[in-house]
N, C-alpha and C. Protein backbone atom coordinates (compact mmCIF):
# COMPACT_ATOMS: atom_id res chain seq x y z
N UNK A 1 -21.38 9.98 43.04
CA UNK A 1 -21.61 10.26 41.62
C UNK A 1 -21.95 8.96 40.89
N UNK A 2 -22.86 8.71 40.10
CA UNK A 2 -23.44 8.00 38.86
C UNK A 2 -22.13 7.64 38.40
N UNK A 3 -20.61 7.58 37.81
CA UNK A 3 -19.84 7.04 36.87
C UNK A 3 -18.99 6.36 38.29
N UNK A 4 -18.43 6.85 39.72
CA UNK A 4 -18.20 6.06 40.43
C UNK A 4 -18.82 4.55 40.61
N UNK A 5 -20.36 4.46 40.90
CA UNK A 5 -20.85 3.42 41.01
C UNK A 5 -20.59 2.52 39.92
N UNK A 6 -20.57 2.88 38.47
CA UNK A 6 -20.51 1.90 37.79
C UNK A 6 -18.89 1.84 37.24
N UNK A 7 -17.79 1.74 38.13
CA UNK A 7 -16.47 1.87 37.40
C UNK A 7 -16.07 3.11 36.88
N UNK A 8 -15.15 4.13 37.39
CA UNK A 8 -15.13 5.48 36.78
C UNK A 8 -13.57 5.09 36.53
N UNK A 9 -12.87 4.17 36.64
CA UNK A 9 -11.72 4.04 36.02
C UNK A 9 -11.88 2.82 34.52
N UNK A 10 -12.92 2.24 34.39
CA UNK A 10 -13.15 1.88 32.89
C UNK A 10 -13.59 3.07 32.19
N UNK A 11 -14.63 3.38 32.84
CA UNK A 11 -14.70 4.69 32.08
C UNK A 11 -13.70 5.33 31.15
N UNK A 12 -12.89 6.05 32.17
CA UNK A 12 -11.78 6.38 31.99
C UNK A 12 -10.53 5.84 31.03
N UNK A 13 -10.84 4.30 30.94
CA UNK A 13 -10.10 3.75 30.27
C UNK A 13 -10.62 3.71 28.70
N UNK A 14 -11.40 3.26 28.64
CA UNK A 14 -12.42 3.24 27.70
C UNK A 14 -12.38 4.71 26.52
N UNK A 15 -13.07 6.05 27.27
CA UNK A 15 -12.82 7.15 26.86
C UNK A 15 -11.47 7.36 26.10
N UNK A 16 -10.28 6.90 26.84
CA UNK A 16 -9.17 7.08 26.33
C UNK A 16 -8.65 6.42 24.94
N UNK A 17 -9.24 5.74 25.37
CA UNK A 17 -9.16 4.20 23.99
C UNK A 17 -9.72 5.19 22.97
N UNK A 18 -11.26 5.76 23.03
CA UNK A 18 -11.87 6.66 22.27
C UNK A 18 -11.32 7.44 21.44
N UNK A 19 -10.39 8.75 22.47
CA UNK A 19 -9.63 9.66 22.41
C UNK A 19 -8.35 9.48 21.45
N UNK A 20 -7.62 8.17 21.81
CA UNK A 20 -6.95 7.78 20.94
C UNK A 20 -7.10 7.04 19.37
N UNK A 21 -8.35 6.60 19.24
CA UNK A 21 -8.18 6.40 18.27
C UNK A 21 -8.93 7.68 17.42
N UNK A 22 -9.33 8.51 18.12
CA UNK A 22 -9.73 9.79 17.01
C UNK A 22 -8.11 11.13 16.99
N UNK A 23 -7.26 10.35 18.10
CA UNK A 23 -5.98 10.92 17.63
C UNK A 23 -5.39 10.78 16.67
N UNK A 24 -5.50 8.92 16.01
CA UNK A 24 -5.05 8.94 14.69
C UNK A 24 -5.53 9.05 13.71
N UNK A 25 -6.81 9.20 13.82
CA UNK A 25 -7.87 9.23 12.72
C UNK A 25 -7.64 10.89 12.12
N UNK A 26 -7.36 11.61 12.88
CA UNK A 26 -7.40 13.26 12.52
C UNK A 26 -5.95 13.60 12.37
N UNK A 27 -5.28 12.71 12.63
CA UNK A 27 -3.64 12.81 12.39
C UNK A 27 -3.71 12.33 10.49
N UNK A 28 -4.20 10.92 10.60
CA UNK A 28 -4.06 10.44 9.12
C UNK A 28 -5.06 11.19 8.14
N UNK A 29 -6.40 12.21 8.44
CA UNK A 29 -6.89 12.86 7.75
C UNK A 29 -6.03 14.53 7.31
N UNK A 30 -4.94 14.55 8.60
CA UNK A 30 -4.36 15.80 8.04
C UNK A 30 -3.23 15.73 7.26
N UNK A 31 -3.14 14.25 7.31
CA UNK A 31 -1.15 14.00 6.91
C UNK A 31 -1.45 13.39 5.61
N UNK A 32 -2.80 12.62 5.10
CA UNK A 32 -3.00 11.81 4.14
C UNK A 32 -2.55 12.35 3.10
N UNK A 33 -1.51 12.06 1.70
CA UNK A 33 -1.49 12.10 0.46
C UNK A 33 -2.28 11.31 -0.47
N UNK A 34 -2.68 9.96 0.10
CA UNK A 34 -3.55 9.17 -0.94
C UNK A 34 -5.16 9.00 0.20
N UNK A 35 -5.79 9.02 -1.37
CA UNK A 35 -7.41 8.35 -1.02
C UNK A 35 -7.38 7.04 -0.29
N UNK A 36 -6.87 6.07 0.28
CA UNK A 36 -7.18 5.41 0.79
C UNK A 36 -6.85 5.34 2.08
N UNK A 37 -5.81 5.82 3.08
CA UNK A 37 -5.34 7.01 3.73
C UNK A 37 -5.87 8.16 4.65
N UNK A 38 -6.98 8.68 3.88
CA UNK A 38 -7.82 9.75 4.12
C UNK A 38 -9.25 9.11 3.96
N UNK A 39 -9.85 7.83 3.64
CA UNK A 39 -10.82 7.42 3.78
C UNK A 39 -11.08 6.83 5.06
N UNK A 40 -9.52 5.62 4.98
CA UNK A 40 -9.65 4.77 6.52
C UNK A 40 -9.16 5.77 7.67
N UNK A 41 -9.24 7.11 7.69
CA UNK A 41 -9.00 8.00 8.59
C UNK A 41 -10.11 8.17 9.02
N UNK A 42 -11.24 9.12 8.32
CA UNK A 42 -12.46 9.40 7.94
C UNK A 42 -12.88 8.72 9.01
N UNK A 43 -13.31 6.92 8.51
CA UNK A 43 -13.87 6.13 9.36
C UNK A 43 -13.26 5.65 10.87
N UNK A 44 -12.31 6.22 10.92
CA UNK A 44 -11.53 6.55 12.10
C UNK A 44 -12.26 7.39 13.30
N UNK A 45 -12.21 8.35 12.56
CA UNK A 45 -12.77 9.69 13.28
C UNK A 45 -14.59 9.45 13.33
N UNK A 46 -15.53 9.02 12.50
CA UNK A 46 -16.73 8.82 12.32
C UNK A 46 -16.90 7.67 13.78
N UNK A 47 -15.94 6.30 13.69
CA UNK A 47 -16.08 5.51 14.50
C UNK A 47 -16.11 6.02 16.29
N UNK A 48 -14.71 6.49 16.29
CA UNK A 48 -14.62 7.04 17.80
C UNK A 48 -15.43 8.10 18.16
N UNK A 49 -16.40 8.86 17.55
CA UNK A 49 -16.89 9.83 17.77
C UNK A 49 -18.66 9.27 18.32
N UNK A 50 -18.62 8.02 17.52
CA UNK A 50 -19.92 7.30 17.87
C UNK A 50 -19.54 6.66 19.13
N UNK A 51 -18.23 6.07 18.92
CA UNK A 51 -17.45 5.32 20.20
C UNK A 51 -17.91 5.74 21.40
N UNK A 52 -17.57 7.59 21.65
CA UNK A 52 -17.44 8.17 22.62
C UNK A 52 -19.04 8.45 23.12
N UNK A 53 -19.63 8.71 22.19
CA UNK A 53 -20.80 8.68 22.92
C UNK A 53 -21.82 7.60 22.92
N UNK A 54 -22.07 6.28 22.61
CA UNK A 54 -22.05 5.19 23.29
C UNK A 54 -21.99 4.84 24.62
N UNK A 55 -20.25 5.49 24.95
CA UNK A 55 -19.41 5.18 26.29
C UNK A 55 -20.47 6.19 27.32
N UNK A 56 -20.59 7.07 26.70
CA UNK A 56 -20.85 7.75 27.22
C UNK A 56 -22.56 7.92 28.39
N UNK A 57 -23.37 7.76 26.81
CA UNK A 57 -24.58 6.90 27.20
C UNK A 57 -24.97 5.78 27.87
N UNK A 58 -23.81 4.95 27.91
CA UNK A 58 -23.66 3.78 28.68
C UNK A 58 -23.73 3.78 30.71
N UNK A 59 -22.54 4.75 30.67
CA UNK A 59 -22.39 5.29 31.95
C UNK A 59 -23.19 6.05 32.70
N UNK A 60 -24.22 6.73 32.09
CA UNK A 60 -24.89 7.20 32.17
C UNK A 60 -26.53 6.86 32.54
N UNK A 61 -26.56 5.67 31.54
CA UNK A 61 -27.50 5.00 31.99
C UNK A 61 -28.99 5.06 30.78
N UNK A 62 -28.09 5.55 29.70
CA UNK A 62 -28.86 5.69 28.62
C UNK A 62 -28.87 4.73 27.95
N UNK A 63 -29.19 3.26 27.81
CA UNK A 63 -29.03 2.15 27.17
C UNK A 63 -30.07 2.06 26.07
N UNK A 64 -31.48 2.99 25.88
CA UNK A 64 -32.21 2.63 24.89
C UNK A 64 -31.99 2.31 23.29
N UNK A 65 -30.68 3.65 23.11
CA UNK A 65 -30.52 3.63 21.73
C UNK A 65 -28.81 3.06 21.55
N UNK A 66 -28.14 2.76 22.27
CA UNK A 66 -27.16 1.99 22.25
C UNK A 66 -26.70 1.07 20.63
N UNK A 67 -27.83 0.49 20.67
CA UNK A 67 -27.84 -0.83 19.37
C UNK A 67 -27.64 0.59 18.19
N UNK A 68 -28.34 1.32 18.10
CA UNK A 68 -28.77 2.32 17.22
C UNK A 68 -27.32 2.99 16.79
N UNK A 69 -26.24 2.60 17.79
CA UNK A 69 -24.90 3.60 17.46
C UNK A 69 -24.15 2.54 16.91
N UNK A 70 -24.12 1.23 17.48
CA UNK A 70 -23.40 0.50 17.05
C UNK A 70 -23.78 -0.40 15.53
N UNK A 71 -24.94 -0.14 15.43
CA UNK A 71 -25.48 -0.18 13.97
C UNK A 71 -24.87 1.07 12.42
N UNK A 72 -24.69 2.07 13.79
CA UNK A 72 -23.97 3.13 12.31
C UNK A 72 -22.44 2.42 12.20
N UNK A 73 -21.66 2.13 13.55
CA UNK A 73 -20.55 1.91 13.29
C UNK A 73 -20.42 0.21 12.14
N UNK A 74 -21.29 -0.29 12.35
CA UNK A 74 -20.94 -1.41 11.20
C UNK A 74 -21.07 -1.07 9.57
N UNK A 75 -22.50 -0.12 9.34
CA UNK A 75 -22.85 0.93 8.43
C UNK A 75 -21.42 1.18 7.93
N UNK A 76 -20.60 2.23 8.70
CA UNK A 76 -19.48 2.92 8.34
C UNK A 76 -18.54 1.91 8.00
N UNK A 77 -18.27 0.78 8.51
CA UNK A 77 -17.42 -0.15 8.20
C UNK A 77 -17.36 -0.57 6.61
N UNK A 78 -18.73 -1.28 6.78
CA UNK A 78 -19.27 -1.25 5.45
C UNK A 78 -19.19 -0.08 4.23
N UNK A 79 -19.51 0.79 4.77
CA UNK A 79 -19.21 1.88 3.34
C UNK A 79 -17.74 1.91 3.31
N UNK A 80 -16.66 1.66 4.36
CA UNK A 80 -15.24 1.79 3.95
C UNK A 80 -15.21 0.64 3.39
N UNK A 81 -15.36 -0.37 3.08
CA UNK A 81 -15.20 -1.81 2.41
C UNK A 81 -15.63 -1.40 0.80
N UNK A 82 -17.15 -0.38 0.40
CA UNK A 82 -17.04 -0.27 -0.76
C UNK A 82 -16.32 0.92 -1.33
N UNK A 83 -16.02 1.47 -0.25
CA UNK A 83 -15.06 2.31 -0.74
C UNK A 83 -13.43 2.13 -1.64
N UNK A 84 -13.34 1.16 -0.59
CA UNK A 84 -12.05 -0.18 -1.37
C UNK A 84 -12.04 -0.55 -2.61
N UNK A 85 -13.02 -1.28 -2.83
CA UNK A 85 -13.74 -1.59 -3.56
C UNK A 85 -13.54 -0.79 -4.98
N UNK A 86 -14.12 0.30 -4.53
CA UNK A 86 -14.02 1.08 -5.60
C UNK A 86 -12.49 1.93 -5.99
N UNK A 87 -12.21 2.25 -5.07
CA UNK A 87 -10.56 2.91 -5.33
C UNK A 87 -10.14 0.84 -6.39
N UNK A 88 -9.95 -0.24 -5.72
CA UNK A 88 -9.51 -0.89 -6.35
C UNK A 88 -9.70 -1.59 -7.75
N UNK A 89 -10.95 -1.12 -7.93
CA UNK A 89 -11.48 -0.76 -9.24
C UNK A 89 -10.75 -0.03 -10.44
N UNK A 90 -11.01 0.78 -9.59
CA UNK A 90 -10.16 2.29 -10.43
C UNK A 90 -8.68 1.88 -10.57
N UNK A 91 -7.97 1.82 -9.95
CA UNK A 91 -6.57 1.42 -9.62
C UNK A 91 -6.66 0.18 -10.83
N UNK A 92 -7.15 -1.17 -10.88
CA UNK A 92 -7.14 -2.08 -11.68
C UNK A 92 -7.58 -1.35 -13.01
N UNK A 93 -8.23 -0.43 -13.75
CA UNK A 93 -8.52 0.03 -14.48
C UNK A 93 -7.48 0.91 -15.18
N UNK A 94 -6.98 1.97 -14.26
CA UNK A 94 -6.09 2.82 -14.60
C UNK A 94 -4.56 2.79 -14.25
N UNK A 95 -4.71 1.86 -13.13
CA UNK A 95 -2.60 1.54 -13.20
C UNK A 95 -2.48 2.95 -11.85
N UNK A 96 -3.85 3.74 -11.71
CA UNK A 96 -2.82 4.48 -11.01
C UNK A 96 -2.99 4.41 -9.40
N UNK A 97 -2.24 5.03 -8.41
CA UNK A 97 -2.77 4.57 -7.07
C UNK A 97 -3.98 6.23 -6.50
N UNK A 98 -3.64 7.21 -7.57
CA UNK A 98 -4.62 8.38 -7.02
C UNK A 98 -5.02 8.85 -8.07
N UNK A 99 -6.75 8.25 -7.48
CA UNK A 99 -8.01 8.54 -8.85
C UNK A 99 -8.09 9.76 -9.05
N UNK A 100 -7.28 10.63 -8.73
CA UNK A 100 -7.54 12.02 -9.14
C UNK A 100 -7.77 12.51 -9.99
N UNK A 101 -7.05 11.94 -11.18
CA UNK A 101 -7.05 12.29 -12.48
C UNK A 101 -7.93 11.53 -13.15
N UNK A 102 -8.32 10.45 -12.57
CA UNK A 102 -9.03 9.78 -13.29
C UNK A 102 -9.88 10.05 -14.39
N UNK A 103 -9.82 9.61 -15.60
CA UNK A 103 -11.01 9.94 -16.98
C UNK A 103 -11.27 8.81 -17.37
N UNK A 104 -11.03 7.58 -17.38
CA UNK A 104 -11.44 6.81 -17.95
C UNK A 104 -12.88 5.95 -17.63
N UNK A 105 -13.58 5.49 -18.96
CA UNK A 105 -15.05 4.99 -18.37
C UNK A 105 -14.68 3.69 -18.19
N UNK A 106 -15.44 3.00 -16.77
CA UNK A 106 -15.21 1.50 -16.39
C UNK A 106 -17.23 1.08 -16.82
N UNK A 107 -16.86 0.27 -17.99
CA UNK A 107 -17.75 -0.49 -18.17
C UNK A 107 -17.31 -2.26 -17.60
């Protein structure tokens, strides 16, 4: 088999690494009470899901678009950074820790 030749116990290891971190990512999206919580979950679950198939493509022998996955995962990084950003905005604005209610205008 194709994943023997190239290491089928990194594989394996690897995948798991995957697996686990979309265990906590869908744990902290179901358990989250605050927006920030349920965002860095989000990118949790967005990350390992690109993770896994990467790994996947890798083993496989699909290397063309490789760069192309690991380009979303910095993407996603990045939008959780302005996501911060902005909750800490809000938070410095309004005193509170969940923009929920939020009404006030930030000029």
């Amino acid at each position: 088999m194709h994943f023997a030749q190239k290491g089928e116990k990194m594989f394996e290891i690897e995948m798991l690494f995957a697996f686990a971190l979309f265990g906590v990512g869908l744990y902290g999206v179901t358990s989250g009470r605050d927006f920030l919580r349920i965002l860095f979950s989000l990118e949790m679950l967005l990350n390992a899901v690109i993770m896994m198939l990467a790994i996947t493509a890798h083993y496989l022998g699909m290397t063309q678009n490789i760069t192309m996955a690991y380009m979303v995962i910095v993407l996603a990084t990045l939008e959780a950074g302005v996501g911060i950003l902005i909750f800490a905005l809000a938070h410095k604005v309004s005193k509170m820790v969940i923009p929920d209610d939020y009404t006030q205008e930030v000029i």
